[in-house]
Protein backbone atom coordinates (compact mmCIF):
# COMPACT_ATOMS: atom_id res chain seq x y z
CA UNK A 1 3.99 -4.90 -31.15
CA UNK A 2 5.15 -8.44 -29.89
CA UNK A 3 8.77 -7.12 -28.48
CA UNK A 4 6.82 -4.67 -26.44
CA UNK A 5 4.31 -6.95 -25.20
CA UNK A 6 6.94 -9.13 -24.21
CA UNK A 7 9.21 -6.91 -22.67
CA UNK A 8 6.04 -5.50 -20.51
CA UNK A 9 5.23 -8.89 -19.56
CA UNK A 10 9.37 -9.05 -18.79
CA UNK A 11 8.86 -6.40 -16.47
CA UNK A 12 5.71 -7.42 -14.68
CA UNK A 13 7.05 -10.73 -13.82
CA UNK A 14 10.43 -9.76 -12.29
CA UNK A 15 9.46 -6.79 -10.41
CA UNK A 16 6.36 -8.07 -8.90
CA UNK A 17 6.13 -12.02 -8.96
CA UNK A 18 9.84 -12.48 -8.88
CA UNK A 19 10.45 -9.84 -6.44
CA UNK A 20 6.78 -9.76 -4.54
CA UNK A 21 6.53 -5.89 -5.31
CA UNK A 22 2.42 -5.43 -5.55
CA UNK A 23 1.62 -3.56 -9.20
CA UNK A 24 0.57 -0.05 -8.32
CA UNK A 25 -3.49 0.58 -8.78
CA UNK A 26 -4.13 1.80 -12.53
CA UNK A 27 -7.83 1.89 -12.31
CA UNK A 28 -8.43 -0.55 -14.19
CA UNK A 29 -12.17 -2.64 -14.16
CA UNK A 30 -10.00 -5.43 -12.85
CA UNK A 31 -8.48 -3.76 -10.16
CA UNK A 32 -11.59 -2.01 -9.14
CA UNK A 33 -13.15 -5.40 -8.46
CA UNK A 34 -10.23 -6.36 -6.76
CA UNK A 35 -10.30 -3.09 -4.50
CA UNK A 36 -14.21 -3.88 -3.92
CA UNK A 37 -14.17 -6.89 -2.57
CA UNK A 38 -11.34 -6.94 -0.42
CA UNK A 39 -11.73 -3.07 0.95
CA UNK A 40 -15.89 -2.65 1.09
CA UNK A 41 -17.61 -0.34 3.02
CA UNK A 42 -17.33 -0.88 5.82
CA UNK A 43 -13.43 -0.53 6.32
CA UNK A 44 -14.42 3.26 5.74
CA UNK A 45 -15.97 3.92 8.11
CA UNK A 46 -14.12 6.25 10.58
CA UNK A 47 -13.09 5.59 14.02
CA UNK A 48 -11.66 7.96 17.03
CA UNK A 49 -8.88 6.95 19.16
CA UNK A 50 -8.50 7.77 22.48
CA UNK A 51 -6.25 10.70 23.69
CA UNK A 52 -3.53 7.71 25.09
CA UNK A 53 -2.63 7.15 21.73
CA UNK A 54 -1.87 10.74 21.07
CA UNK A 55 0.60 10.44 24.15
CA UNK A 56 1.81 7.01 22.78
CA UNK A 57 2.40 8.95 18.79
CA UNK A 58 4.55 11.73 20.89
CA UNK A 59 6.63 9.64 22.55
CA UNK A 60 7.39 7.67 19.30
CA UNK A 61 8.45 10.88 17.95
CA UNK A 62 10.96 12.05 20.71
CA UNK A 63 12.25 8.60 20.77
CA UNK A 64 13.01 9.12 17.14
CA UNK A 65 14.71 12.43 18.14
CA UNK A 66 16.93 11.29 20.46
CA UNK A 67 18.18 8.10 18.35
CA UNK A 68 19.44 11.17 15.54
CA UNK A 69 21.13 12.82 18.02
């Protein structure tokens, strides 16, 4: 039961502390909190953008297109 401990804890610190790569949400209490207070309410609430961003989202797109080809 140790070894496996260990070699989780092994894990956990060189993929994310070692290499900065955020541990993916397991819904745990902990990260619930975490979620909570950082992302409340009010970042949910939706917004509408105006039409110029539409155009702006397009022209991303054929600029992509043309750097393939």
């Amino acid at each position: 039961m140790i070894d496996s401990i260990t070699k989780r804890l092994i894990g956990f610190w060189e993929e994310n502390v070692i290499k900065g790569i955020e541990p993916s949400i397991d819904g745990s209490d902990a990260t619930k909190k975490f979620l909570n207070a950082h992302y409340n309410e009010e970042g949910l609430n939706e917004i509408t953008l105006s039409n110029h961003f539409d155009e702006l989202i397009e022209s991303k797109k054929q600029l992509k297109e043309t750097e393939k080809s």
